[in-house]
C-alpha atoms as a PDB file:
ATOM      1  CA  UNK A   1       0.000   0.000   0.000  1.00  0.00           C
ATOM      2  CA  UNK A   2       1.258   3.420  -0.843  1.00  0.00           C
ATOM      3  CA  UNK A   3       1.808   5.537   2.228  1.00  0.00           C
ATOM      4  CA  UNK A   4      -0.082   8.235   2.707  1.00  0.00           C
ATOM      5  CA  UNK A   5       1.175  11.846   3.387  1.00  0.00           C
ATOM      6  CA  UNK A   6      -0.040  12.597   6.480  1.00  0.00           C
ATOM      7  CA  UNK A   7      -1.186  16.210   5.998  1.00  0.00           C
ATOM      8  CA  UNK A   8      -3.761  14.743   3.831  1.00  0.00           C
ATOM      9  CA  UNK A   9      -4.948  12.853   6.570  1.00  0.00           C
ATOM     10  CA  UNK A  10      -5.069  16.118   8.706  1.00  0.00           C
ATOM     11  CA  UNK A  11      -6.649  17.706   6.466  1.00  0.00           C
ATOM     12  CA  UNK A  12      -9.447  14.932   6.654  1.00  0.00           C
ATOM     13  CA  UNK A  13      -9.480  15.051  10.512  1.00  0.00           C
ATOM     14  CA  UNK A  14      -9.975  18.617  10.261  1.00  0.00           C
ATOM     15  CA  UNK A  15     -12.701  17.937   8.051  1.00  0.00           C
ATOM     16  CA  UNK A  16     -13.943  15.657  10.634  1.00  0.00           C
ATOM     17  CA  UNK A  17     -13.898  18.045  13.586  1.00  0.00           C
ATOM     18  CA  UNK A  18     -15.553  20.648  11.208  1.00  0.00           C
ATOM     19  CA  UNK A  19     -18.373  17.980  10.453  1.00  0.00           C
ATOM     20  CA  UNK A  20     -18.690  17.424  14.541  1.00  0.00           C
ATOM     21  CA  UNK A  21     -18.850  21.140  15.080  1.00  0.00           C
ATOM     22  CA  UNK A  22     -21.670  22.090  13.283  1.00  0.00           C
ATOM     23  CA  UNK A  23     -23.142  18.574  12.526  1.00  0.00           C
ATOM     24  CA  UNK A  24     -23.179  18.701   9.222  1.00  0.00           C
ATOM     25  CA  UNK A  25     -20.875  16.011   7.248  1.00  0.00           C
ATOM     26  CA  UNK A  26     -17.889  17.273   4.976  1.00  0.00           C
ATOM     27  CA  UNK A  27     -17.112  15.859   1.527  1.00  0.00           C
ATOM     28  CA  UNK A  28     -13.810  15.019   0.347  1.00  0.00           C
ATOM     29  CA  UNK A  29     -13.530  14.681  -3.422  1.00  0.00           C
ATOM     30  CA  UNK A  30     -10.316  13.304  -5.055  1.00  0.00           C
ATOM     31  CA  UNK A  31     -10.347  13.760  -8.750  1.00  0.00           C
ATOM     32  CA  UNK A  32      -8.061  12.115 -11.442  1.00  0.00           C
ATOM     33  CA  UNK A  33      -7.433  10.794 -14.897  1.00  0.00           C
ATOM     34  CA  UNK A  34      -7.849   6.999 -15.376  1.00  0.00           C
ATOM     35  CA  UNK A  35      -5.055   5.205 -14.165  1.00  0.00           C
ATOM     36  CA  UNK A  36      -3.483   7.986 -11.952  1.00  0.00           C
ATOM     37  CA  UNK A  37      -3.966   6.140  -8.490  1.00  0.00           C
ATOM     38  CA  UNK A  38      -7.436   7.531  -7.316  1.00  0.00           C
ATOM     39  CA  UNK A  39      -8.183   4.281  -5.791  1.00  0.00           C
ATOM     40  CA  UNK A  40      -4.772   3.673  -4.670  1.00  0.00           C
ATOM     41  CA  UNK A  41      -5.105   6.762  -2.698  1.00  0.00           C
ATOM     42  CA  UNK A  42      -8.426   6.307  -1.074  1.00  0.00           C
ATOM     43  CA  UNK A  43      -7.490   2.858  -0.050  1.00  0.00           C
ATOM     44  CA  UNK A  44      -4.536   4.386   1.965  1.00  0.00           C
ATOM     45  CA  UNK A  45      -6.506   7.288   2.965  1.00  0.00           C
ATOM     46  CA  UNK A  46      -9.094   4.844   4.761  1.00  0.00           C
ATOM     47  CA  UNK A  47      -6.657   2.449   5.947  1.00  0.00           C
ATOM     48  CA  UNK A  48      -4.744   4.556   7.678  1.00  0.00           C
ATOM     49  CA  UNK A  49      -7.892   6.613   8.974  1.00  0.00           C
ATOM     50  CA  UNK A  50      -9.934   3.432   9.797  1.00  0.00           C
ATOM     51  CA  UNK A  51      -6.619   2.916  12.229  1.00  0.00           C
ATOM     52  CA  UNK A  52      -6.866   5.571  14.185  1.00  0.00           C
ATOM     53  CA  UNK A  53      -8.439   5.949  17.177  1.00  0.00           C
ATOM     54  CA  UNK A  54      -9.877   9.838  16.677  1.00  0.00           C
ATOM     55  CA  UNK A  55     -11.123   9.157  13.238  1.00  0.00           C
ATOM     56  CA  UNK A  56     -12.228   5.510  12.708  1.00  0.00           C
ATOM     57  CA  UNK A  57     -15.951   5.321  12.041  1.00  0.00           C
ATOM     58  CA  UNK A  58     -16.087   8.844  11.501  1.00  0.00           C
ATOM     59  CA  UNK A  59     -14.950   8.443   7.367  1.00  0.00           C
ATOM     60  CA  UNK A  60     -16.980   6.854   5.126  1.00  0.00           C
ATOM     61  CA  UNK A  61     -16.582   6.260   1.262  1.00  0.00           C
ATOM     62  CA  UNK A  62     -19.206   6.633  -1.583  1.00  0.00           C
ATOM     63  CA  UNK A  63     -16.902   5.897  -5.438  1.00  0.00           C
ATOM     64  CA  UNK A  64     -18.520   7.634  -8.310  1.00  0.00           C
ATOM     65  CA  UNK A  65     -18.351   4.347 -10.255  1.00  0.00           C
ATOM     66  CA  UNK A  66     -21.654   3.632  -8.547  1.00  0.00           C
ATOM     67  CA  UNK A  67     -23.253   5.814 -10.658  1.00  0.00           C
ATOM     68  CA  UNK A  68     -22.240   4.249 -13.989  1.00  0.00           C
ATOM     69  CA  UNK A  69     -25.453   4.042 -16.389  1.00  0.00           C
ATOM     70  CA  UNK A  70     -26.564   0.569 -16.953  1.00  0.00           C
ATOM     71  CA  UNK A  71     -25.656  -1.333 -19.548  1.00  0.00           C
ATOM     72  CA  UNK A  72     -28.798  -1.434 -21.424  1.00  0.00           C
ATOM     73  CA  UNK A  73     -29.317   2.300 -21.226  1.00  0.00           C
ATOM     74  CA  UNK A  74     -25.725   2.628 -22.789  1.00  0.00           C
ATOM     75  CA  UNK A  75     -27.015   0.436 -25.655  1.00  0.00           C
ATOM     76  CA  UNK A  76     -30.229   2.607 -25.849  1.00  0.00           C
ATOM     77  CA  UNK A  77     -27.889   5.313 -26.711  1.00  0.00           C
ATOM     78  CA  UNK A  78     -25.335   3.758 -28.502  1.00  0.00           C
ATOM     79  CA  UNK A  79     -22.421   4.569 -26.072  1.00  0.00           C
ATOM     80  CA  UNK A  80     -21.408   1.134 -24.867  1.00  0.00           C
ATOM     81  CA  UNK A  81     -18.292   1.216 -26.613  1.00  0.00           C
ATOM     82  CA  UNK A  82     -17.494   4.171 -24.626  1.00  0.00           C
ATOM     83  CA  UNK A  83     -18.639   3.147 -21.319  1.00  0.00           C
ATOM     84  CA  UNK A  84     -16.701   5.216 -18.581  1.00  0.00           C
ATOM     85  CA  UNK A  85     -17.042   8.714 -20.603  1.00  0.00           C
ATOM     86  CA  UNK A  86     -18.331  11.904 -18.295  1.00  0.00           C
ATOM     87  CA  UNK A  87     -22.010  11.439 -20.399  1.00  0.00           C
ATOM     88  CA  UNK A  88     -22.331   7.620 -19.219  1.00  0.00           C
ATOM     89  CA  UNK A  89     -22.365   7.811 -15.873  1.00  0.00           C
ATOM     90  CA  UNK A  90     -25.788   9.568 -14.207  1.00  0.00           C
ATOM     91  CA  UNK A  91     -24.212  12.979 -13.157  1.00  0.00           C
ATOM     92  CA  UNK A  92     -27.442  14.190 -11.748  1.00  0.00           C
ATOM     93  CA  UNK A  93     -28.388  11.127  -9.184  1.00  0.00           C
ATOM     94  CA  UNK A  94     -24.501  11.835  -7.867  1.00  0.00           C
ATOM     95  CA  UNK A  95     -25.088  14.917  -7.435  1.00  0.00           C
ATOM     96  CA  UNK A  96     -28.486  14.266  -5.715  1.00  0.00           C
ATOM     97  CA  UNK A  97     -26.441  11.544  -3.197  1.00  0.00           C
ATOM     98  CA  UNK A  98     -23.662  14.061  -2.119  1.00  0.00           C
ATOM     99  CA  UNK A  99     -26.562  16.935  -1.550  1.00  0.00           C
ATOM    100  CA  UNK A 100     -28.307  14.200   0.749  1.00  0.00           C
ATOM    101  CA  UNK A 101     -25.090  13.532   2.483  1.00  0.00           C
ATOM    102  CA  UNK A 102     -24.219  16.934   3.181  1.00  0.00           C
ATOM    103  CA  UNK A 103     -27.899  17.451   5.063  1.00  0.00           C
ATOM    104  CA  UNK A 104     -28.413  18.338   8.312  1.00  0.00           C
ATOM    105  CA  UNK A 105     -30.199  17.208  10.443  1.00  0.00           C
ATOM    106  CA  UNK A 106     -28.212  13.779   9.115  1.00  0.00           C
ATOM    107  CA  UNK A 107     -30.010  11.056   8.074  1.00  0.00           C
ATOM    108  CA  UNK A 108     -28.728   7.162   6.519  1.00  0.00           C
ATOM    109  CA  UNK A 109     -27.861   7.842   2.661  1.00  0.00           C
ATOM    110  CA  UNK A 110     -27.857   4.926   0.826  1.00  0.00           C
ATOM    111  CA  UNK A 111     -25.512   4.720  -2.599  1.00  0.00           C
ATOM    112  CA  UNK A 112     -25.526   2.129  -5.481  1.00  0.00           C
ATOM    113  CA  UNK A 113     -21.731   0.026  -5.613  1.00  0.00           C
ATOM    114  CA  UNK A 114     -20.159  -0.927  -8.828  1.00  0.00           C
ATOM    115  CA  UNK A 115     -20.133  -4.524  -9.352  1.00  0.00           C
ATOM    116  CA  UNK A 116     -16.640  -5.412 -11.690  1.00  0.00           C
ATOM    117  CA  UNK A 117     -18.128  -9.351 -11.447  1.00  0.00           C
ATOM    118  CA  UNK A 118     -21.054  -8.390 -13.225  1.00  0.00           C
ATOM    119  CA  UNK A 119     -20.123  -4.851 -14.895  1.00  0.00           C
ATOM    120  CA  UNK A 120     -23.102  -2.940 -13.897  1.00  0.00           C
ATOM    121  CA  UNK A 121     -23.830  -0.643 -10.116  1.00  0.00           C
ATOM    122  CA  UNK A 122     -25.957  -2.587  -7.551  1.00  0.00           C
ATOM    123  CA  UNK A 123     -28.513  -0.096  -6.209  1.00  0.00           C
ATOM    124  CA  UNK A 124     -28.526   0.452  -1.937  1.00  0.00           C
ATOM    125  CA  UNK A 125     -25.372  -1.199  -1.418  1.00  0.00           C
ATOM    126  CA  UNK A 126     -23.787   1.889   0.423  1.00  0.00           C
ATOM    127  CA  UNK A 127     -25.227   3.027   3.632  1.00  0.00           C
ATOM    128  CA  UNK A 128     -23.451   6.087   5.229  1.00  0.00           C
ATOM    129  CA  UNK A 129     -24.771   6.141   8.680  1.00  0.00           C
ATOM    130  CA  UNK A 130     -25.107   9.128  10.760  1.00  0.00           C
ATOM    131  CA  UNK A 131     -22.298   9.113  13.075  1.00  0.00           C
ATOM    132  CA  UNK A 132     -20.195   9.231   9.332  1.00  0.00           C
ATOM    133  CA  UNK A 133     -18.262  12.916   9.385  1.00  0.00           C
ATOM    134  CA  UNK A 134     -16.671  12.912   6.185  1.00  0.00           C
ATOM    135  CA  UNK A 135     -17.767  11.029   3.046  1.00  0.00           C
ATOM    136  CA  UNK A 136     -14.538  10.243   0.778  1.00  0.00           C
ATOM    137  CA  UNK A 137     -15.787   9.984  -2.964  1.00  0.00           C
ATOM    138  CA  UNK A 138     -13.769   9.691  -5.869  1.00  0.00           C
ATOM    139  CA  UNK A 139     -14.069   9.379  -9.731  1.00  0.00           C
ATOM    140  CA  UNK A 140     -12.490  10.666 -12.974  1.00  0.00           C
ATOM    141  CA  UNK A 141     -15.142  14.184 -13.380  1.00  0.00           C
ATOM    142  CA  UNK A 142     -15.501  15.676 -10.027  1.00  0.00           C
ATOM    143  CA  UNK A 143     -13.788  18.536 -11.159  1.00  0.00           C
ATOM    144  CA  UNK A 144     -14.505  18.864 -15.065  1.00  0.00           C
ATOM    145  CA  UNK A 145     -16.093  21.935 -16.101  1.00  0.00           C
ATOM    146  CA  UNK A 146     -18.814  20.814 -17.837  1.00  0.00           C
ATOM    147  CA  UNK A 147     -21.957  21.727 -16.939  1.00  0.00           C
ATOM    148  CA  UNK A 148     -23.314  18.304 -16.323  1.00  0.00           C
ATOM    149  CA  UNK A 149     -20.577  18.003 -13.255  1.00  0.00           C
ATOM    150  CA  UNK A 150     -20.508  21.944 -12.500  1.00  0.00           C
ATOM    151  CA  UNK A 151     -22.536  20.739  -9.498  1.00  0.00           C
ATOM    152  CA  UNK A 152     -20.527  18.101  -8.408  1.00  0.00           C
ATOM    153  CA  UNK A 153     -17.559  19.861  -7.733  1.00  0.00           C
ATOM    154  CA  UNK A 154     -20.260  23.158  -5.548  1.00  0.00           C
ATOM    155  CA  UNK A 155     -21.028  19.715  -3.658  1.00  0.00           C
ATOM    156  CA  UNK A 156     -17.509  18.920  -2.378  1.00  0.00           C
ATOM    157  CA  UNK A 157     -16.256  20.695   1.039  1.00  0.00           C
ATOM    158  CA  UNK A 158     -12.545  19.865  -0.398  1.00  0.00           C
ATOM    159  CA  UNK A 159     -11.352  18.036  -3.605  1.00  0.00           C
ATOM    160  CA  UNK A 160      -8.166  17.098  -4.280  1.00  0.00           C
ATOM    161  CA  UNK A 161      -6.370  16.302  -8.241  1.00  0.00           C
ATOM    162  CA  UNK A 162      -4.215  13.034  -8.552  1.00  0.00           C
ATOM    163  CA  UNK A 163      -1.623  13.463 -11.219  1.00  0.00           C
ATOM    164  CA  UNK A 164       0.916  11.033 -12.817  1.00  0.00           C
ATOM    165  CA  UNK A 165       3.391  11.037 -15.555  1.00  0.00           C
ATOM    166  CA  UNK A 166       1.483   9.808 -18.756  1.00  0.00           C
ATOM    167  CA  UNK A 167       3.181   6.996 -19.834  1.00  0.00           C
ATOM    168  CA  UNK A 168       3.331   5.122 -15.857  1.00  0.00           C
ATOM    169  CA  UNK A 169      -0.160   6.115 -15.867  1.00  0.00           C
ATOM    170  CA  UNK A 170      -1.406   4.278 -19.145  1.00  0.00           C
ATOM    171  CA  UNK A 171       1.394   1.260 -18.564  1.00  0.00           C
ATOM    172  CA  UNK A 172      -0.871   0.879 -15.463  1.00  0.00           C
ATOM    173  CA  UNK A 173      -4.019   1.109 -16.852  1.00  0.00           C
ATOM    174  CA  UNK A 174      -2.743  -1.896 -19.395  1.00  0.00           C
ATOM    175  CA  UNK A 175      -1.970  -3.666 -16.942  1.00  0.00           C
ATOM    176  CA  UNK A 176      -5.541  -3.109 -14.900  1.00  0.00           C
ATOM    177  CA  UNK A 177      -7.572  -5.180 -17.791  1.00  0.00           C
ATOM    178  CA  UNK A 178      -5.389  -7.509 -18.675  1.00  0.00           C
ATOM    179  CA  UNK A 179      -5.951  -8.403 -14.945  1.00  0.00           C
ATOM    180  CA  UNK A 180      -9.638  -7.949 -15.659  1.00  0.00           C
ATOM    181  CA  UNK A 181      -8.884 -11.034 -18.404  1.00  0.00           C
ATOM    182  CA  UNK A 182      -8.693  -8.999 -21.580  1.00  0.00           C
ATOM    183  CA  UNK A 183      -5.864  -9.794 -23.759  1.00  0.00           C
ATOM    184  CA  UNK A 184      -2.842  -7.853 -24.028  1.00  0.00           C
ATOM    185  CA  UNK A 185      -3.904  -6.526 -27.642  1.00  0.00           C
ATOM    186  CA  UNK A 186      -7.452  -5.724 -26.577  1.00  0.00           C
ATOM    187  CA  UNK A 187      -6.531  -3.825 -23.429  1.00  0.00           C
ATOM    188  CA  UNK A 188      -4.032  -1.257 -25.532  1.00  0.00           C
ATOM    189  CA  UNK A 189      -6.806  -0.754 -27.717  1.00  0.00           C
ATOM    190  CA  UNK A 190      -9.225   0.272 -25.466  1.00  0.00           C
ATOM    191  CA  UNK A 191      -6.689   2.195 -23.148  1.00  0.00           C
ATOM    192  CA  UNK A 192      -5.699   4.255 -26.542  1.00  0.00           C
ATOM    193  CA  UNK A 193      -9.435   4.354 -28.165  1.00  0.00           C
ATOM    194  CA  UNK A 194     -11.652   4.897 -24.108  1.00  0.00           C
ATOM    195  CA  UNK A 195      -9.584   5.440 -21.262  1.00  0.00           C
ATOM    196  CA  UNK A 196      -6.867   7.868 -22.803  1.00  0.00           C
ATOM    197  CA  UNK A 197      -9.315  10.087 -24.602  1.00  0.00           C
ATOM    198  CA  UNK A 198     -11.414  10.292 -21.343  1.00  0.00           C
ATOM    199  CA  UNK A 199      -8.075  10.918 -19.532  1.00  0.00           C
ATOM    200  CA  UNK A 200      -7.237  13.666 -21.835  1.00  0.00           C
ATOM    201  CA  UNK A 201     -10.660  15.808 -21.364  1.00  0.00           C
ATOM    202  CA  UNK A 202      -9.930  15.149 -17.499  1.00  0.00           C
ATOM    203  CA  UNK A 203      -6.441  16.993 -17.407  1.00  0.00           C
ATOM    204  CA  UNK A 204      -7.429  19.590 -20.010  1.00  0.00           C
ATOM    205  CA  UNK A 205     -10.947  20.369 -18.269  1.00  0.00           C
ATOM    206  CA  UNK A 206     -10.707  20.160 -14.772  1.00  0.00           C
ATOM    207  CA  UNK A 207     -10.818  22.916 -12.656  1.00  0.00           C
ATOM    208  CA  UNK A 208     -11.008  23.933  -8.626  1.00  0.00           C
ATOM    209  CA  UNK A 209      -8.735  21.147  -6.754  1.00  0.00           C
ATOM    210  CA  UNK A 210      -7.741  22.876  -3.342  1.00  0.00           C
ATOM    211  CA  UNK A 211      -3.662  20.463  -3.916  1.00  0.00           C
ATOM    212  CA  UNK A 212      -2.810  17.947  -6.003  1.00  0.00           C
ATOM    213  CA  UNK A 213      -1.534  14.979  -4.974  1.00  0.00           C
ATOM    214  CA  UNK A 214       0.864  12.168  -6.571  1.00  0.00           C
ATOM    215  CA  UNK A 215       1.818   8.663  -5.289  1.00  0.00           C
ATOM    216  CA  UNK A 216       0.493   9.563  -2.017  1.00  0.00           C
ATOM    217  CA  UNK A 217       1.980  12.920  -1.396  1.00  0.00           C
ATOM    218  CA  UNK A 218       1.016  16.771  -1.771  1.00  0.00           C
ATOM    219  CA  UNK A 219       3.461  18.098  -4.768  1.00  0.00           C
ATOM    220  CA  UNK A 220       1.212  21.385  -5.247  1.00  0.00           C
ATOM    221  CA  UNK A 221      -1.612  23.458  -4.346  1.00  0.00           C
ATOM    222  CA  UNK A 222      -4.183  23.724  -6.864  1.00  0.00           C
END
């Protein structure tokens, strides 16, 4: 597991303490190409929070892959080829989950999970419960200015950027499906032809990130 810098996890506790101040919970958003070590970062992040004593059970974690469209709605519209671009994922339902976590009095939110067995989001199978202070989501578009994810990023208390050199990004990303069981051939292809063009509007369009963040550590403000 990558470490994680630990002024990132201060700056989550002080999310926390805000969130037990005034009662309201605090969303952390941590935005990235594909490949750039979003969920590498988020597993840290909990890991390390779920192992201390001031913060465990206080940080819970809703992914934006949840909200991927299904699969027969991406036939509908002819975009299953391009499954994992901003316009097949259900911006507005995300949108609608972080304003529910963010209200107070608090209440159990309930988010849909994305299922890699099966390739489609399970509804319900997220419950943030009310003692949760800070809700950790991450996904490729929380930042891209686009007006379908404009109010994503009003939603987030903080959001952070992950960043990695190109060409260790999309070697990982290679890697990643032929993991998944696609063959070496198939996975460049669809790194080049989906994931690369999707990773090029995401460094070219996004827009507010309070630091950015690589292999674990701060390297910038935004």
């Amino acid at each position: 597991m990558t470490a994680v810098d630990p002024r990132l996890v201060s700056r989550v506790r002080a999310l926390a303490d805000r969130a037990r101040g005034d009662g309201r919970r605090r969303v952390l958003g941590i935005a990235g190409p594909p490949g750039a070590g979003k969920t590498t970062l988020v597993a840290g992040l909990l890991a390390t929070v779920g192992a201390d004593p001031g913060l465990s059970g206080r940080v819970g974690h809703v992914p934006m892959d949840g909200f991927h469209l299904p699969n027969a709605e991406l036939d509908r519209l002819g975009r299953r080829d391009r499954k994992g671009a901003p316009d097949t994922f259900d911006a507005e339902g995300y949108a609608a989950v972080l304003a529910s976590l963010r209200t107070s009095p608090r209440r159990v939110v309930t988010a849909p999970a994305f299922d890699h067995a099966v390739g489609e989001a399970e509804a319900d199978a997220i419950a943030i419960g009310v003692e949760v202070d800070v809700v950790v989501t991450e996904g490729n578009y929380l930042l891209l200015d686009d007006p379908a994810w404009r109010p994503v990023r009003a939603l987030l208390d903080e959001a952070w950027l992950v960043a990695l050199a190109d060409d260790v990004r999309r070697e990982r990303l290679i890697v990643r499906h032929v993991e998944a069981g696609r063959e070496p051939a198939d996975a460049t292809a669809w790194v080049d032809r989906s994931d690369e063009a999707n990773a090029r509007r995401v460094l070219r369009e996004s827009t507010g990130a309070d630091l950015v963040v690589v292999d674990g550590r701060i390297v910038a403000p935004g």
